[in-house]
N, C-alpha and C. Protein backbone atom coordinates (compact mmCIF):
# COMPACT_ATOMS: atom_id res chain seq x y z
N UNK A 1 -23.05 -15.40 -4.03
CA UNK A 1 -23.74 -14.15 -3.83
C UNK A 1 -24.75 -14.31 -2.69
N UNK A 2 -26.05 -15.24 -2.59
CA UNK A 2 -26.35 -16.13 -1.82
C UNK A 2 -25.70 -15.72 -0.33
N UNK A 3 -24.73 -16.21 -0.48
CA UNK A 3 -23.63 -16.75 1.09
C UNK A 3 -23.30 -15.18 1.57
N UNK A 4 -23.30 -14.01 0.73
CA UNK A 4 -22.85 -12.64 0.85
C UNK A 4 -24.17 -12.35 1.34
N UNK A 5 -24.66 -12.18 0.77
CA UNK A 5 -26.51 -11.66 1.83
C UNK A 5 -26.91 -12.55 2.78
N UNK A 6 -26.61 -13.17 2.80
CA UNK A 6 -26.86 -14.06 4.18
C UNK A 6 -25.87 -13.23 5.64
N UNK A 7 -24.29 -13.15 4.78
CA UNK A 7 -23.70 -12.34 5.85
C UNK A 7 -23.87 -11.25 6.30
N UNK A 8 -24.14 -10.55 5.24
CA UNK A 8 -24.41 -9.25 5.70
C UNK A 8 -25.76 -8.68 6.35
N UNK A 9 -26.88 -9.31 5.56
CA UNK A 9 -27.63 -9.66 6.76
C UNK A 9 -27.58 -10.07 8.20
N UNK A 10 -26.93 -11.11 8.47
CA UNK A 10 -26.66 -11.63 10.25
C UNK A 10 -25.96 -10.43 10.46
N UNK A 11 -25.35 -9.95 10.04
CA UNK A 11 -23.70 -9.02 10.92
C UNK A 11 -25.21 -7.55 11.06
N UNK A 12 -26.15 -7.20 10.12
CA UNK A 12 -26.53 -6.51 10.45
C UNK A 12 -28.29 -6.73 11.23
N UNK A 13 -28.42 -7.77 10.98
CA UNK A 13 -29.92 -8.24 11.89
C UNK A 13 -29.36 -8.89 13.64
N UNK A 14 -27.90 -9.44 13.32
CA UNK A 14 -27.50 -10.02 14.80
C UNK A 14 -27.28 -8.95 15.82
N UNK A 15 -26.97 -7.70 15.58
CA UNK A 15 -26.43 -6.73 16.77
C UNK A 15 -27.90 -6.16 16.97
N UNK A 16 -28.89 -5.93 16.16
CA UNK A 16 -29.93 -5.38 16.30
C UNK A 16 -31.34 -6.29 17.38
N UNK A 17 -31.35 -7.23 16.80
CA UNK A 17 -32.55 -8.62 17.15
C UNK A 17 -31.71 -9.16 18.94
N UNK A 18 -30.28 -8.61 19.13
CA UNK A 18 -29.57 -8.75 20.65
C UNK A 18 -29.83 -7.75 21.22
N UNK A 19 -30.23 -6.75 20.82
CA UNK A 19 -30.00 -5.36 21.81
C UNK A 19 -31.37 -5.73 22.80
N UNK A 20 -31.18 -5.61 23.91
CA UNK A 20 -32.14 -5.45 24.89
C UNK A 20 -32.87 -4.27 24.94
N UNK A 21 -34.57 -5.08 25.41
CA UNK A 21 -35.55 -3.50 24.69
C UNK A 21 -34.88 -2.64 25.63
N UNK A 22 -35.78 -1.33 25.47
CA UNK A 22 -35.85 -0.66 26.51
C UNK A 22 -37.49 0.22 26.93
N UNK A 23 -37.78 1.09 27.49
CA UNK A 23 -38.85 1.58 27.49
C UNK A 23 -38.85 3.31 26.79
N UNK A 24 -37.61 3.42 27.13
CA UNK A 24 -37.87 4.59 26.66
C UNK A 24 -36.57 5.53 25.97
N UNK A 25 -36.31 6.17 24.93
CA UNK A 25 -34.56 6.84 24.57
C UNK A 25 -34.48 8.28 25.13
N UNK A 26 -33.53 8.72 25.43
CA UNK A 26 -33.21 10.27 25.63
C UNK A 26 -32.42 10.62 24.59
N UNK A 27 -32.86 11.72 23.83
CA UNK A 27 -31.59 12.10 22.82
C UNK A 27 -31.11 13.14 23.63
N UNK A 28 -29.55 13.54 23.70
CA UNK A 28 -28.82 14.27 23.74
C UNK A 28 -27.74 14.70 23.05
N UNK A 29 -28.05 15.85 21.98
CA UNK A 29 -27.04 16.06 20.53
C UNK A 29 -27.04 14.68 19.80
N UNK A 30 -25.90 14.39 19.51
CA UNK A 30 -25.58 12.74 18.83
C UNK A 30 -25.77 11.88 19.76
N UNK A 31 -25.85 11.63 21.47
CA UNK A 31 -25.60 11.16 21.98
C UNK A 31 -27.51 10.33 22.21
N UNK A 32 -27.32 8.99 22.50
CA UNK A 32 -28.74 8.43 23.02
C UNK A 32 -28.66 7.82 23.91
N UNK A 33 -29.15 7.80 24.80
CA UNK A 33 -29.66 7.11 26.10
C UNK A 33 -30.80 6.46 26.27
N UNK A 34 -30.53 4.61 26.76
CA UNK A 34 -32.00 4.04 26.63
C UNK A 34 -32.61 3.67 28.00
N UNK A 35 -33.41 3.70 28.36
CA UNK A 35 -34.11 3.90 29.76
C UNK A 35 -35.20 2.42 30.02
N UNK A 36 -35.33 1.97 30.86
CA UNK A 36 -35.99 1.00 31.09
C UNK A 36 -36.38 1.47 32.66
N UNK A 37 -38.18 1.45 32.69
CA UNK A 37 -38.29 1.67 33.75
C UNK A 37 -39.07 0.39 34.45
N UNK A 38 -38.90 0.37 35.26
CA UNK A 38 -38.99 -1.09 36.65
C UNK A 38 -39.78 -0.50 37.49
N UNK A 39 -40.76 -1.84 38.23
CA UNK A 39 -41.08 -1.15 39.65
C UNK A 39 -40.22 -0.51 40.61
N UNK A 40 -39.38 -1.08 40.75
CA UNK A 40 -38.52 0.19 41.91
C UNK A 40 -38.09 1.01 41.23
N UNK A 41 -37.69 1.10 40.55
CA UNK A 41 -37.14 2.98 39.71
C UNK A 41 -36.69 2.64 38.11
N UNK A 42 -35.50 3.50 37.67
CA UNK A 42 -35.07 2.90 36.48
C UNK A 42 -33.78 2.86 36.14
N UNK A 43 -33.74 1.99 35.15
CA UNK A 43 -32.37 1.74 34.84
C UNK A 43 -31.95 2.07 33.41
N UNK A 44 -30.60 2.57 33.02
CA UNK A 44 -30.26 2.49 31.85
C UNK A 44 -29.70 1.06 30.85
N UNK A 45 -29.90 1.19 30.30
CA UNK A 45 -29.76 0.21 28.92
C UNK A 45 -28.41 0.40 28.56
N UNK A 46 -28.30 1.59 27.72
CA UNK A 46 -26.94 2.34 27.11
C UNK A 46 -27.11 3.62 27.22
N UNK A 47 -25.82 4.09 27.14
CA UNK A 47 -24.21 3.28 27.41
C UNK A 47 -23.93 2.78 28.37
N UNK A 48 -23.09 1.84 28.48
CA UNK A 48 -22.50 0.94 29.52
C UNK A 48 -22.46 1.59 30.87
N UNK A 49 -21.45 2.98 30.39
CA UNK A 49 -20.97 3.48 31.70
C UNK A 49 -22.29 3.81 32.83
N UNK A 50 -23.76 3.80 31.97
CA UNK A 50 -24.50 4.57 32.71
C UNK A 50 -25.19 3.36 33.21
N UNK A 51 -25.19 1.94 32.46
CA UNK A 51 -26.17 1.10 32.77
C UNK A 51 -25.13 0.58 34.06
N UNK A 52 -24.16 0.59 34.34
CA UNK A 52 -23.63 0.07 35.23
C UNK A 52 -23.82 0.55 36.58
N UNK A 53 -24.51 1.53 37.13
CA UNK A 53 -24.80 2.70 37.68
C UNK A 53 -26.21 1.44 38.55
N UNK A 54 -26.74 1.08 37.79
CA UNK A 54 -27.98 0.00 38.45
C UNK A 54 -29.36 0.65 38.30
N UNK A 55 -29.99 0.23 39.27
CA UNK A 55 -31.43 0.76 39.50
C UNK A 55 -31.32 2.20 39.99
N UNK A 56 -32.41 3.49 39.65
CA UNK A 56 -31.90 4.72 39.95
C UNK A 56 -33.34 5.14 40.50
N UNK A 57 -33.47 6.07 41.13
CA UNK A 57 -34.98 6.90 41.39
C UNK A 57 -35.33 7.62 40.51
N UNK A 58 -36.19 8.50 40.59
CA UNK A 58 -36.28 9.48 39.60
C UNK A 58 -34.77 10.72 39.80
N UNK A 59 -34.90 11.08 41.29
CA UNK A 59 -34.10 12.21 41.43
C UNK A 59 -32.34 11.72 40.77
N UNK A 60 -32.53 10.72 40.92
CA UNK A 60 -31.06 10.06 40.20
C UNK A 60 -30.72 9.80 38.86
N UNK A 61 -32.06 9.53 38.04
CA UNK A 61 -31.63 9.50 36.79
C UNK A 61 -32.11 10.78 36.02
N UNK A 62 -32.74 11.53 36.69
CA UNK A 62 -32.50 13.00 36.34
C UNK A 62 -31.46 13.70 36.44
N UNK A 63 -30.75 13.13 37.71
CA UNK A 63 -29.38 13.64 37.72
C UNK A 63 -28.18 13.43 36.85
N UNK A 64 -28.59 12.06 36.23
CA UNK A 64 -27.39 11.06 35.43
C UNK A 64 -27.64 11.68 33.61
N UNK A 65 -28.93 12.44 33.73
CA UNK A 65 -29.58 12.64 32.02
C UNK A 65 -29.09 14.39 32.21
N UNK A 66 -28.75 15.23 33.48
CA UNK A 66 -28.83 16.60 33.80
C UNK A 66 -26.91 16.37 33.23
N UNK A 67 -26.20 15.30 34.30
CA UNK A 67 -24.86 15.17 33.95
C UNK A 67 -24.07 14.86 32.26
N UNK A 68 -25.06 14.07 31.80
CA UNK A 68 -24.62 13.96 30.41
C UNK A 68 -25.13 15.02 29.65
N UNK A 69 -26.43 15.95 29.57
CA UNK A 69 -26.24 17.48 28.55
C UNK A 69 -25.08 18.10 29.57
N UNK A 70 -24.77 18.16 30.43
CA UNK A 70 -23.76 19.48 30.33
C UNK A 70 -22.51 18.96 29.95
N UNK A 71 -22.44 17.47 29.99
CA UNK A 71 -20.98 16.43 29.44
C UNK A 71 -20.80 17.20 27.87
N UNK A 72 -22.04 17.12 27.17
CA UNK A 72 -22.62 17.34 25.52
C UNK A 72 -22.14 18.77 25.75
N UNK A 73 -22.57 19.62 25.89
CA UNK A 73 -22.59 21.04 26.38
C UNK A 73 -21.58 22.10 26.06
N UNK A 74 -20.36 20.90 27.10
CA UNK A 74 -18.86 21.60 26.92
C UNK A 74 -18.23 20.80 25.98
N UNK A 75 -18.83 20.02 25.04
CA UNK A 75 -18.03 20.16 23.65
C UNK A 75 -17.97 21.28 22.46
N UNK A 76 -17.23 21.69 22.11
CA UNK A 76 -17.38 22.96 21.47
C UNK A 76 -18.44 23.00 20.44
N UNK A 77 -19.22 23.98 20.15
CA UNK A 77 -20.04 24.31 19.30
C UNK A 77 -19.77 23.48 17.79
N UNK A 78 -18.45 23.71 17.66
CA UNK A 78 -18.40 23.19 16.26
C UNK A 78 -18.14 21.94 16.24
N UNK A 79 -17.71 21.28 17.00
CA UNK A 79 -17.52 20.06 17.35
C UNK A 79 -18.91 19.28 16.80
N UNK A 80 -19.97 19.63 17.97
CA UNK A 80 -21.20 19.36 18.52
C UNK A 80 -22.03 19.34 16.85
N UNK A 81 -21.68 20.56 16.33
CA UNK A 81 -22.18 20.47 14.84
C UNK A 81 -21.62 19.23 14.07
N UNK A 82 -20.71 19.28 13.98
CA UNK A 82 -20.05 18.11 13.26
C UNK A 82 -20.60 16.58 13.29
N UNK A 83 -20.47 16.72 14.61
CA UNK A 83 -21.29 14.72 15.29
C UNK A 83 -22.39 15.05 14.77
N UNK A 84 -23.24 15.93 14.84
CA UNK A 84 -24.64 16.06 14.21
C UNK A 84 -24.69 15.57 12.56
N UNK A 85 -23.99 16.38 12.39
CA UNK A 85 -23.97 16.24 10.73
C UNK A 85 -23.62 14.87 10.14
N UNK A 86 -22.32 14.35 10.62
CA UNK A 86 -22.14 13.19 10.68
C UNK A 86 -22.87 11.94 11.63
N UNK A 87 -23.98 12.46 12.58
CA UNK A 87 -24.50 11.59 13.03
C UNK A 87 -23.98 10.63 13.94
N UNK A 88 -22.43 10.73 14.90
CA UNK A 88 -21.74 9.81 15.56
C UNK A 88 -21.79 10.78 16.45
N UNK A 89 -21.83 9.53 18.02
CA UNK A 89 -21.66 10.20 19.46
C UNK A 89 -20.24 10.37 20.05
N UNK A 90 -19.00 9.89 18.58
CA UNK A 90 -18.07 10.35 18.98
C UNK A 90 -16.97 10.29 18.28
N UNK A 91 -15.91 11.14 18.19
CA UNK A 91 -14.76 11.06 17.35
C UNK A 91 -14.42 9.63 16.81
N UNK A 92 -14.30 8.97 18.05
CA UNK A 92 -13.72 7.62 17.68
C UNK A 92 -14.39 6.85 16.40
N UNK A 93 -16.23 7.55 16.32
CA UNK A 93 -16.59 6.24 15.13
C UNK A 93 -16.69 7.33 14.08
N UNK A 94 -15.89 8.19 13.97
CA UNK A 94 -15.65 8.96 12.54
C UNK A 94 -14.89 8.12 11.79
N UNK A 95 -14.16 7.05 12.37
CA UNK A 95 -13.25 6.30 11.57
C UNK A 95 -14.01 5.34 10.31
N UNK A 96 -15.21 5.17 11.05
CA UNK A 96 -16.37 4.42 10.26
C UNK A 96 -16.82 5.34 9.49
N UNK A 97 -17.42 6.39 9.54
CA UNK A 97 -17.44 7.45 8.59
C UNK A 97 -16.59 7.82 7.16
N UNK A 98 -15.32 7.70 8.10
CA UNK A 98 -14.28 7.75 6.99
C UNK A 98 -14.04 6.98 5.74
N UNK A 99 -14.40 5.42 6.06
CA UNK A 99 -14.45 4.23 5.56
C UNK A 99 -16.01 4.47 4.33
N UNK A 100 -16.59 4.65 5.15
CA UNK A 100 -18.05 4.83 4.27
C UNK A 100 -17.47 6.24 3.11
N UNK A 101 -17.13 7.34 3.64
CA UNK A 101 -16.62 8.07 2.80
C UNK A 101 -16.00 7.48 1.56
N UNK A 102 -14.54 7.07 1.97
CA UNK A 102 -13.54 6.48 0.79
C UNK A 102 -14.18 5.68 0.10
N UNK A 103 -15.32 4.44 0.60
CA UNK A 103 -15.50 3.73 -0.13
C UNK A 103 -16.37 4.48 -1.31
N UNK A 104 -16.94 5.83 -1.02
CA UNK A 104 -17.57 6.14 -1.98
C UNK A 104 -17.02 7.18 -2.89
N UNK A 105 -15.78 7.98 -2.56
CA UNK A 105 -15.02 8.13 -3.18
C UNK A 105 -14.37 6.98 -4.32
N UNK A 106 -14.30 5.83 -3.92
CA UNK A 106 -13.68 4.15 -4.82
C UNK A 106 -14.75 4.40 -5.67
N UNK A 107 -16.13 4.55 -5.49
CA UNK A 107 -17.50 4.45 -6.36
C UNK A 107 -17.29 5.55 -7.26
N UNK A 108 -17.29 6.84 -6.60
CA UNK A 108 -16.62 8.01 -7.68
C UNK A 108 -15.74 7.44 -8.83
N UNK A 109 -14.58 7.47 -8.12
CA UNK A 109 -13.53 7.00 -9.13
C UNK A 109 -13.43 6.00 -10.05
N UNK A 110 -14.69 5.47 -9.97
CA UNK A 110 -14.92 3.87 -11.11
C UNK A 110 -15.57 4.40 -12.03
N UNK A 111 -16.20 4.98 -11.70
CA UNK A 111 -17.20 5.72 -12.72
C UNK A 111 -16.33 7.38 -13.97
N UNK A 112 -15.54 7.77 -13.24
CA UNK A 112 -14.41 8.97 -13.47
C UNK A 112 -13.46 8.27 -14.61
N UNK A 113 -13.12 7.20 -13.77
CA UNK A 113 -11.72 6.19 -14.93
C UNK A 113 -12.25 5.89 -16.26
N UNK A 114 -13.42 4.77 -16.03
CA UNK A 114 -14.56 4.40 -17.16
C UNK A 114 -14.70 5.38 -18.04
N UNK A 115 -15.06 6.82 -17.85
CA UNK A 115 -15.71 7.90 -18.61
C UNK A 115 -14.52 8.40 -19.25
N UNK A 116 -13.00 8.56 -18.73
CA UNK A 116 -11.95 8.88 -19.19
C UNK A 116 -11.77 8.13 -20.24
N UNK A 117 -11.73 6.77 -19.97
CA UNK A 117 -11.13 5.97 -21.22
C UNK A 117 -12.11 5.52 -22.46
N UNK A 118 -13.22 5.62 -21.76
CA UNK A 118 -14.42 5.68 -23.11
C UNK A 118 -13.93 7.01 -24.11
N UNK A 119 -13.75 7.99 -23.47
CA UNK A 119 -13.41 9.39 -24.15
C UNK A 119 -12.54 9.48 -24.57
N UNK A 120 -11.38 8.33 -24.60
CA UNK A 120 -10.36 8.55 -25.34
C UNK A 120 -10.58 8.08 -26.48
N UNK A 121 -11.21 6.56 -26.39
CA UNK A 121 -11.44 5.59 -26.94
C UNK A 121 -12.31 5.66 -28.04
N UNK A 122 -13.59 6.90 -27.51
CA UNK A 122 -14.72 7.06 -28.47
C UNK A 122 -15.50 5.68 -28.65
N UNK A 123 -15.52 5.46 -27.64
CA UNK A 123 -16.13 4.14 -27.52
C UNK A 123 -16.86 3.57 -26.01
N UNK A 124 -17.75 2.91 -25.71
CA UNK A 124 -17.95 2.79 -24.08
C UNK A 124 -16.87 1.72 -24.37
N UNK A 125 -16.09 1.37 -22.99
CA UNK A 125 -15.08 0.27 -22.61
C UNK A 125 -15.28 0.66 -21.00
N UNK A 126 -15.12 -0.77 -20.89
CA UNK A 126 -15.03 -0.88 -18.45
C UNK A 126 -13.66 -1.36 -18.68
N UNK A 127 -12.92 -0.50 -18.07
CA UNK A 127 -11.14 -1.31 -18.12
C UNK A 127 -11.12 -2.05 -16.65
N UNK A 128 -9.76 -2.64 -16.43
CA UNK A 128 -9.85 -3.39 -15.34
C UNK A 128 -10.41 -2.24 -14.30
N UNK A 129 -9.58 -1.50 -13.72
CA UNK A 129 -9.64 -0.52 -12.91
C UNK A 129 -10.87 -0.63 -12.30
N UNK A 130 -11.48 -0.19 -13.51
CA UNK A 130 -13.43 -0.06 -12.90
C UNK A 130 -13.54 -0.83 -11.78
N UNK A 131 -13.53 -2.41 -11.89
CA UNK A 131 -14.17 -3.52 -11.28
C UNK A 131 -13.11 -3.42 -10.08
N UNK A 132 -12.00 -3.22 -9.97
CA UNK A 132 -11.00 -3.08 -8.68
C UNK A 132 -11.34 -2.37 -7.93
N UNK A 133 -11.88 -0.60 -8.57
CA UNK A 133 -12.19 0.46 -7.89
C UNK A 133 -13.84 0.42 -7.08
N UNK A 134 -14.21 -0.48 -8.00
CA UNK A 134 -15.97 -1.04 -7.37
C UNK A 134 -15.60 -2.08 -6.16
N UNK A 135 -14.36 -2.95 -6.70
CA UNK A 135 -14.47 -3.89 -5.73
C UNK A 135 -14.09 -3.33 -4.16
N UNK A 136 -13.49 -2.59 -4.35
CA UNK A 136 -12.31 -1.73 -3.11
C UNK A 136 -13.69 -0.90 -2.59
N UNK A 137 -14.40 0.05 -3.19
CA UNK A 137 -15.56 0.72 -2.85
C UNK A 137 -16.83 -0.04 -1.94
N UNK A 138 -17.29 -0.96 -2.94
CA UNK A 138 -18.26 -1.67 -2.72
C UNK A 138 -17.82 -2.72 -1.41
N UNK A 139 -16.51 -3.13 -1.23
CA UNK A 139 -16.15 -4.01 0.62
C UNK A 139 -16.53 -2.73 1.75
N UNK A 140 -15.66 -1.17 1.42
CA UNK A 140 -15.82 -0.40 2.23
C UNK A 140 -17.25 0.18 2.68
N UNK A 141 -17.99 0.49 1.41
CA UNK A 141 -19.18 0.43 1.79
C UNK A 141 -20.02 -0.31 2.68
N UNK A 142 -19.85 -1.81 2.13
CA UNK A 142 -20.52 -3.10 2.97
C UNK A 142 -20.41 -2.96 4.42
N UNK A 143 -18.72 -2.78 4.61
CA UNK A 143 -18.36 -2.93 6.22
C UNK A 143 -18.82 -1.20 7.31
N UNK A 144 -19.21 -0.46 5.88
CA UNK A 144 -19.79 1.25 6.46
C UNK A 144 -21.60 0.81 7.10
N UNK A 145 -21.96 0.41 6.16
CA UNK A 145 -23.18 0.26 6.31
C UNK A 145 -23.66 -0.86 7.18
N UNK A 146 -22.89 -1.66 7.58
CA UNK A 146 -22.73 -2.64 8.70
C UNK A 146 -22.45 -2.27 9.82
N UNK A 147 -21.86 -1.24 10.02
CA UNK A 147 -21.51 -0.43 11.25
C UNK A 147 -22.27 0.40 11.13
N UNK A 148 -23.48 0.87 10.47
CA UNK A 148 -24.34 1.85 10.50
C UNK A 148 -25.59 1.23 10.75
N UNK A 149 -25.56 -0.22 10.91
CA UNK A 149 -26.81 -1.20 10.44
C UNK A 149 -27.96 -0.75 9.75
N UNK A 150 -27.54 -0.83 8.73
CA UNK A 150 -28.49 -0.32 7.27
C UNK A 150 -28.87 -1.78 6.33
N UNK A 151 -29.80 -2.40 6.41
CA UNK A 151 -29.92 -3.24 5.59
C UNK A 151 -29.96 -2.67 3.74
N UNK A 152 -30.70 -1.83 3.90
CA UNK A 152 -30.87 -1.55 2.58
C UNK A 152 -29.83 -1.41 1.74
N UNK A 153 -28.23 -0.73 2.58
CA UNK A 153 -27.32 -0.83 2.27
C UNK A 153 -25.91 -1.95 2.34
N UNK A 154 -26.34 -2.82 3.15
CA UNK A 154 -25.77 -4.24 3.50
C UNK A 154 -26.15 -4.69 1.66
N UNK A 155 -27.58 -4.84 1.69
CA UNK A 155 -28.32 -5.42 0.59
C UNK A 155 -27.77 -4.97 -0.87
N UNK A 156 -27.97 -3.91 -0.86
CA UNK A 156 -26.72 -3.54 -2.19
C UNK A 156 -25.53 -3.55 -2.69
N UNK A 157 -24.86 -3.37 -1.27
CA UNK A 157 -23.23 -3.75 -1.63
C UNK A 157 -23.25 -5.75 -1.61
N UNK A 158 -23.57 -6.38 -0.90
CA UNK A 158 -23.27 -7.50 -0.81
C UNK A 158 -23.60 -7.59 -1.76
N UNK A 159 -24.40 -7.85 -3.02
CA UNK A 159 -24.95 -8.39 -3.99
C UNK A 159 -23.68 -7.64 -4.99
N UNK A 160 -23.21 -6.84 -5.13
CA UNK A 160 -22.38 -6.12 -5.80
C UNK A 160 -20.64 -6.51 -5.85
N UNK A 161 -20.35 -6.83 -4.63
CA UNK A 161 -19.05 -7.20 -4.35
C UNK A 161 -18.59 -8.20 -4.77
N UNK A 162 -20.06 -9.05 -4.64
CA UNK A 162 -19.49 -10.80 -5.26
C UNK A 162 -19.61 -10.61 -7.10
N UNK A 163 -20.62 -9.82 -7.65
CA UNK A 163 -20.50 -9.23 -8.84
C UNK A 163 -19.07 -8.74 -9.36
N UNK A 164 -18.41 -7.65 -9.02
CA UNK A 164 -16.93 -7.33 -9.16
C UNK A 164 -15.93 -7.88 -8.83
N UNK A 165 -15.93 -9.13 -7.46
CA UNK A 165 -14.95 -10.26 -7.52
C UNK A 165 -14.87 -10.73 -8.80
N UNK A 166 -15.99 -11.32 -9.67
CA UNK A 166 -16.34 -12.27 -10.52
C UNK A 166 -15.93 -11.48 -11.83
N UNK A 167 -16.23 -10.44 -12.21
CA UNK A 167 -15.70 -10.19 -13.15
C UNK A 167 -14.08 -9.85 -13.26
N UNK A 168 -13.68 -9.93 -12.10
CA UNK A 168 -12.16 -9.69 -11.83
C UNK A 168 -11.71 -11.24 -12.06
N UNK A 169 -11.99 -12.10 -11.64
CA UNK A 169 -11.63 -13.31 -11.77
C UNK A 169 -11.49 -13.83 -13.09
N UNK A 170 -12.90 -13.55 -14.00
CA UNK A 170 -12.82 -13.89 -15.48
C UNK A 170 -11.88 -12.74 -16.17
N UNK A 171 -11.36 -11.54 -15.99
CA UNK A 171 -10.52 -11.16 -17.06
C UNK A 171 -9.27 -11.96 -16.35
N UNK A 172 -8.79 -12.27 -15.29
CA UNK A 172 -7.49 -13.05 -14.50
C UNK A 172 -7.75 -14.68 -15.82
N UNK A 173 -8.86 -14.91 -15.58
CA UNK A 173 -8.93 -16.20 -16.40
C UNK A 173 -8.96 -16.37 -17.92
N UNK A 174 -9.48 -15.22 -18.22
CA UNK A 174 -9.12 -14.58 -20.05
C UNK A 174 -7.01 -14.44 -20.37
N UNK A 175 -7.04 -13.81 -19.38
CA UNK A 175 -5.19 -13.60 -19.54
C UNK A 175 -4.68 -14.34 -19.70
N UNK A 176 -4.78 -15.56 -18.51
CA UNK A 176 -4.52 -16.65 -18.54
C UNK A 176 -4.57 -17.50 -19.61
N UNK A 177 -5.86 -17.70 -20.40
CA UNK A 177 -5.78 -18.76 -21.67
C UNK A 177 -4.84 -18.36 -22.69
N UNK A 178 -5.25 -16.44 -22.72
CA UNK A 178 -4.66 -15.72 -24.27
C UNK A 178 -2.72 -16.20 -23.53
N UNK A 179 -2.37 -16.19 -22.67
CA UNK A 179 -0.84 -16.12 -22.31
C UNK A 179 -0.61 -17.43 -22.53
N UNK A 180 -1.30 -18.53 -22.50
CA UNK A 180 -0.97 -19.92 -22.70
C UNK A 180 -1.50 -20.19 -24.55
N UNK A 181 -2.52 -19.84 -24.64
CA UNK A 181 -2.53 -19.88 -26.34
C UNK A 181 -1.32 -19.04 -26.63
N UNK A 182 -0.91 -18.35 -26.34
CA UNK A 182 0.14 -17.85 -26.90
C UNK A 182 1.48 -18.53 -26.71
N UNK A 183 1.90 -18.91 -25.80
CA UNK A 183 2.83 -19.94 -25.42
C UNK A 183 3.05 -20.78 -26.45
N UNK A 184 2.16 -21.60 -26.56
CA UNK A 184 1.75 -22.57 -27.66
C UNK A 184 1.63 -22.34 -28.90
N UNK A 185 1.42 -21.18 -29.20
CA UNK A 185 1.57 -20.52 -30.66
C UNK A 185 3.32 -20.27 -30.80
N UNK A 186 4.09 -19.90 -29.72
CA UNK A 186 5.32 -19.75 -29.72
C UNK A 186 6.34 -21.02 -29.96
N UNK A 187 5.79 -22.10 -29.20
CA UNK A 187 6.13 -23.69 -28.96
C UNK A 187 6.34 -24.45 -30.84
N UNK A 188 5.10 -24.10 -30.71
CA UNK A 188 4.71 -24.59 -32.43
C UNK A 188 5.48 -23.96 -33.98
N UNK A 189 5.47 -22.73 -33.45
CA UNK A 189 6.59 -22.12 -34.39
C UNK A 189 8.13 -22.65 -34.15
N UNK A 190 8.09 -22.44 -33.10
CA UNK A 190 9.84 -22.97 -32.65
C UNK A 190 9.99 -24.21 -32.82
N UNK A 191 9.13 -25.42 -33.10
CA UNK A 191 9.27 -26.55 -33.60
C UNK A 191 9.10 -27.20 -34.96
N UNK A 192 8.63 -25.84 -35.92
CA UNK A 192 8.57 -25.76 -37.21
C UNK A 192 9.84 -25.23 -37.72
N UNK A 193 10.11 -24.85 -37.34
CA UNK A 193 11.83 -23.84 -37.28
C UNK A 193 12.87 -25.17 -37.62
């Protein structure tokens, strides 16, 4: 468990503690821009495409911050809502979204199964399912919130995942004895026979 917060920690303190400062951000819609200004003029940070551009004047990186709102601009209204809501500067990391989604849909559904079969049961019971549907939830989460760099949420799932491995392992290791005591209960009869 240990070795799990340690990772998820680095994966989410290493991209952060590398980023080069800057002096200053521009928001535009979802989109951010980081600015570093120099004695001769300034330069961008991120995104790439803009830091590659070099040292700029003022009239130039006014021009480069004028070119990206009207870039923002002519994305459609609803579009533009959407990245907002979801908080990404672009289709492409909805895929991470998606992931964070399902995995919490997996969290839904552990909790949905559990409540079903208690209710049949009239009884609380965690069937396997639960701990599969946590385990499947709780990786997607980890790797959501790692791409979101969220410690708070690194911090919860990691501690959780190695939790639902482990109880997956001990009912694998319960089966195991009851299928071999049983074996042996079979062995023993058939040699009394």
């Amino acid at each position: 468990m240990v070795a799990m917060i340690f990772i998820g920690m680095w994966l989410v303190l290493q991209p952060a503690l590398s980023h080069e400062k800057y002096d200053y951000e521009v928001r535009i819609g979802a989109r951010r821009l980081h600015v570093d200004v120099l004695p001769e003029g300034y330069r961008f940070v991120s995104p790439k495409k803009l830091a590659d551009l070099g040292v700029l004047s003022q009239h130039e990186i006014d021009e480069a911050i004028r070119i990206e709102l009207e870039s923002w601009n002519e994305i459609p209204p609803i579009e533009r809502t959407l990245m907002g809501f979801f908080n990404i500067s672009s289709w492409t990391n909805f895929g991470w979204v998606a992931v964070g989604l399902l995995g919490q849909c997996a969290f839904f559904g552990r909790m949905f199964v559990q409540w079903i079969v208690s209710e049949k049961s009239r009884k609380s019971q965690v069937p396997e399912i639960f701990w599969w549907f946590s385990l499947v939830g709780g990786a997607m989460l980890f790797l959501y919130f790692v791409w979101r760099v969220d410690v708070v949420g690194v911090l919860g799932q990691s501690t959780g995942v190695v939790i639902y491995a482990r109880n997956l392992r001990l009912i694998h290791k319960e089966r195991s004895r009851a299928a071999r005591k049983q074996l042996r209960g079979e062995q023993a009869a058939g040699d009394d026979a």
